[in-house]
Structure formats: structure tokens, C-alpha cells
N, C-alpha and C. Protein backbone atom coordinates (compact mmCIF):
# COMPACT_ATOMS: atom_id res chain seq x y z
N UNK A 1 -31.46 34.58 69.98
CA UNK A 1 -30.25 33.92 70.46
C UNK A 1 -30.62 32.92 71.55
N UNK A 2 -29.81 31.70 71.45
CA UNK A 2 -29.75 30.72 72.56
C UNK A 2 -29.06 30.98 73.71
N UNK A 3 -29.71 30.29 74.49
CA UNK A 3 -28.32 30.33 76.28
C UNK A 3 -27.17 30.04 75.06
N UNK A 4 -26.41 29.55 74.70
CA UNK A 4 -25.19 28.79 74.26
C UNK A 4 -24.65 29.90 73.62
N UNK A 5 -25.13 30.43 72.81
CA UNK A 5 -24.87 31.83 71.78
C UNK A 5 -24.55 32.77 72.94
N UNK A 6 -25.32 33.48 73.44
CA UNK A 6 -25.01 34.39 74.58
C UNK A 6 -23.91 34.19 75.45
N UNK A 7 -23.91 32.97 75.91
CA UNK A 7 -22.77 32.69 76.69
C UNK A 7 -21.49 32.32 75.93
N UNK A 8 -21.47 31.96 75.06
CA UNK A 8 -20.41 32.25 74.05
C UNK A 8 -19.69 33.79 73.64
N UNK A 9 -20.76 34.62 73.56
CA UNK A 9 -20.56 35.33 73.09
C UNK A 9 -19.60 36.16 74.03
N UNK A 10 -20.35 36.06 75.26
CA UNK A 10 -20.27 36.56 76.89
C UNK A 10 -18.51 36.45 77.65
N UNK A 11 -18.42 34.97 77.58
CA UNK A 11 -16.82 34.18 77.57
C UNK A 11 -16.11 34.90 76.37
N UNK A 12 -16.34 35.09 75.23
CA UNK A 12 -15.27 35.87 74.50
C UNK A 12 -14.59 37.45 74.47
N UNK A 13 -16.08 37.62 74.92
CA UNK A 13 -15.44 39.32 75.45
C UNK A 13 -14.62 39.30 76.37
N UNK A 14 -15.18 38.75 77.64
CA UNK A 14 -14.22 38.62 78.82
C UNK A 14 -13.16 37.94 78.37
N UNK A 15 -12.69 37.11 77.63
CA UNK A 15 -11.56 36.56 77.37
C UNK A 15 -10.46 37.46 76.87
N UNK A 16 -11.05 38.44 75.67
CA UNK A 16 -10.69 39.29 75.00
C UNK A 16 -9.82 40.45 76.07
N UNK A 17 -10.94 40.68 77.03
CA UNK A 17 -10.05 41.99 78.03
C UNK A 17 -9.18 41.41 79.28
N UNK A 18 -9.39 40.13 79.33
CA UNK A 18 -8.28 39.21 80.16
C UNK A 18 -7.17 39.62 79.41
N UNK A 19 -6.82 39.09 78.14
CA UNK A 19 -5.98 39.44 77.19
C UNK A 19 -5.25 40.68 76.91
N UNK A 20 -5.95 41.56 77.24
CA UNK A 20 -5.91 42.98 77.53
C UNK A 20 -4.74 43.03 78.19
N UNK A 21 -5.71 42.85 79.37
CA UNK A 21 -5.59 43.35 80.57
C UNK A 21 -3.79 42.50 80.95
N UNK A 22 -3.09 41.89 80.30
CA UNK A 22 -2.03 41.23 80.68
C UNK A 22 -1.22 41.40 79.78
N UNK A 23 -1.38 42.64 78.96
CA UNK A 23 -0.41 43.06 77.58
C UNK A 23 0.55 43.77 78.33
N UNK A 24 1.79 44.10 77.66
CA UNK A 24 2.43 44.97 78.44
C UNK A 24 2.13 46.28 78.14
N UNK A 25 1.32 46.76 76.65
CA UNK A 25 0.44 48.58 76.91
C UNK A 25 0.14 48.84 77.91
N UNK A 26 -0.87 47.74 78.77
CA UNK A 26 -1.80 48.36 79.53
C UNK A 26 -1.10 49.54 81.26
N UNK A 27 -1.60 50.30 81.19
CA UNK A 27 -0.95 50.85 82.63
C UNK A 27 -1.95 50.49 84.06
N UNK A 28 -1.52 51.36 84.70
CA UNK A 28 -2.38 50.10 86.10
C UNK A 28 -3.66 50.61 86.39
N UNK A 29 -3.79 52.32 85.70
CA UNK A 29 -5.36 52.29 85.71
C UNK A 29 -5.95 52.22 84.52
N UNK A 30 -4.95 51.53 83.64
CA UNK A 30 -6.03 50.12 82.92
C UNK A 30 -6.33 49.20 82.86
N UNK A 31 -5.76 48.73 83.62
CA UNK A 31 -5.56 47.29 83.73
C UNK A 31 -6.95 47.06 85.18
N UNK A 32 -6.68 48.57 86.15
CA UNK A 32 -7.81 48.59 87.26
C UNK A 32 -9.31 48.46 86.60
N UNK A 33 -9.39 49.16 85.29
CA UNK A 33 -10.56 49.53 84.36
C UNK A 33 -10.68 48.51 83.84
N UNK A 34 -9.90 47.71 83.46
CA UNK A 34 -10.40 46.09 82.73
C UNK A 34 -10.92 45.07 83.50
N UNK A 35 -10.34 44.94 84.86
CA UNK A 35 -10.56 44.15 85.85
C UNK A 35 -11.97 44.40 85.78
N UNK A 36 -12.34 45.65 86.04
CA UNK A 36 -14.02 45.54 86.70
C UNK A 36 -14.75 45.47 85.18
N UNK A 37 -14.31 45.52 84.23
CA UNK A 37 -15.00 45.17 83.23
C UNK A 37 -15.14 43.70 83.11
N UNK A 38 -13.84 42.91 83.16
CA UNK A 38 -14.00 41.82 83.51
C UNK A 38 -15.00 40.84 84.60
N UNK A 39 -15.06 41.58 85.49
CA UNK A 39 -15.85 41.37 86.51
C UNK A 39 -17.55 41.77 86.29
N UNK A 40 -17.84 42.60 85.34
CA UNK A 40 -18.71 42.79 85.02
C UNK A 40 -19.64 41.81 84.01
N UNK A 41 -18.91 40.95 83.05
CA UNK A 41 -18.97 39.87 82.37
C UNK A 41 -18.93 38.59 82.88
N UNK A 42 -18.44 38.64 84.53
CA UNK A 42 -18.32 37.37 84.49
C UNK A 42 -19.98 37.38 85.88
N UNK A 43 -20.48 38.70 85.76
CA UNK A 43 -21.47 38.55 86.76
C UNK A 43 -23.09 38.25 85.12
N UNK A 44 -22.40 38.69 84.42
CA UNK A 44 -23.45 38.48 83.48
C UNK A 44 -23.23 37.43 83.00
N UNK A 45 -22.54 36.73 83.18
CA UNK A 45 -22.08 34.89 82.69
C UNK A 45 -23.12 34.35 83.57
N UNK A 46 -23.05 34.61 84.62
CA UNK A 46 -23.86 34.22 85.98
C UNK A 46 -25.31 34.64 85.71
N UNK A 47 -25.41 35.31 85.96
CA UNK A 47 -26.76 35.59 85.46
C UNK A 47 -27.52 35.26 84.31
N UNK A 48 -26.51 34.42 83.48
CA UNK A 48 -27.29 34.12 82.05
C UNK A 48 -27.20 32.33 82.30
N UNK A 49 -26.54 31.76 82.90
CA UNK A 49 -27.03 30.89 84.00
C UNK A 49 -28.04 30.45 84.64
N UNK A 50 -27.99 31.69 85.50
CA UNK A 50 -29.17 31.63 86.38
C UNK A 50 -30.44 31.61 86.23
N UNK A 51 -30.58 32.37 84.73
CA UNK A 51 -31.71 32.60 83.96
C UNK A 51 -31.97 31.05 83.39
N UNK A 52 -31.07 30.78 82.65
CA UNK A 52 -31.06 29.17 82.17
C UNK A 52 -31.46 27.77 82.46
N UNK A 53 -31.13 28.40 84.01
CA UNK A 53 -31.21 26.99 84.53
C UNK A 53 -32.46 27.14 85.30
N UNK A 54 -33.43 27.97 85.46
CA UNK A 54 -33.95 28.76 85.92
C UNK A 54 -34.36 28.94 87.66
N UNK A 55 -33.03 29.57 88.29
CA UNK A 55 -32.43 29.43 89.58
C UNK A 55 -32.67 30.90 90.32
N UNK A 56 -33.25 31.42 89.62
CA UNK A 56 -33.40 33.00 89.61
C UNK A 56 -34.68 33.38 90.55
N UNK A 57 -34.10 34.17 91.53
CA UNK A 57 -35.54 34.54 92.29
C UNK A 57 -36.87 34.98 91.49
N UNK A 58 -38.14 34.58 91.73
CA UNK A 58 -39.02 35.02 90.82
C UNK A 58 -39.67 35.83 92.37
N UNK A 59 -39.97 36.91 91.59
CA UNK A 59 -40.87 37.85 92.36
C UNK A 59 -41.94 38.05 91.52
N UNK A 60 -42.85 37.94 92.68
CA UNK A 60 -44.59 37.84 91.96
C UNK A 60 -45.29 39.29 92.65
């Protein structure tokens, strides 16, 4: 897989539990549980970035 693929892929999940997360099913400790899932995707958006662009601390 490419940066572009991954990060595609990456933005759709999180999009997906945004979506979720603003249904009227959801209750508020799901909606608490989506958030950090959300938040969890958008730190791996970042990081697949960071990797990309290659901005990433290198430890030797």
C-alpha cells in the first residue's frame, strides 16, 4: 500500500464513526467510546504523515 491508500483508507474509518457517533442510537457512553476512537485515527492520520513526509524523529 501507498501513503494515499492508507490515508484513504484511515479518513474513511474515522469518517464512518464521526457518522456514528452523531446518529441518534448512539448513547453518551457511546458516543464517549467513538470520540476516542475517533481520536485514535486521527493520531494515526498524523503519523502516517509524518512518516511520509519524513518528519519523524529518527533515533539511531
Amino acid at each position: 500500500m501507498n501513503y494515499l491508500e492508507i490515508k484513504k483508507k484511515l479518513e474513511a474509518a474515522k469518517q464512518e464513526l464521526e457518522i456514528k457517533m452523531h446518529g441518534q442510537a448512539a448513547s453518551e457512553s457511546e458516543k464517549e467510546t467513538l470520540q476516542k476512537r475517533i481520536k485514535n485515527y486521527e493520531y494515526m492520520i498524523e503519523l502516517t504523515d509524518m512518516n511520509h513526509f519524513e518528519r519523524g524523529n529518527i533515533i539511531c
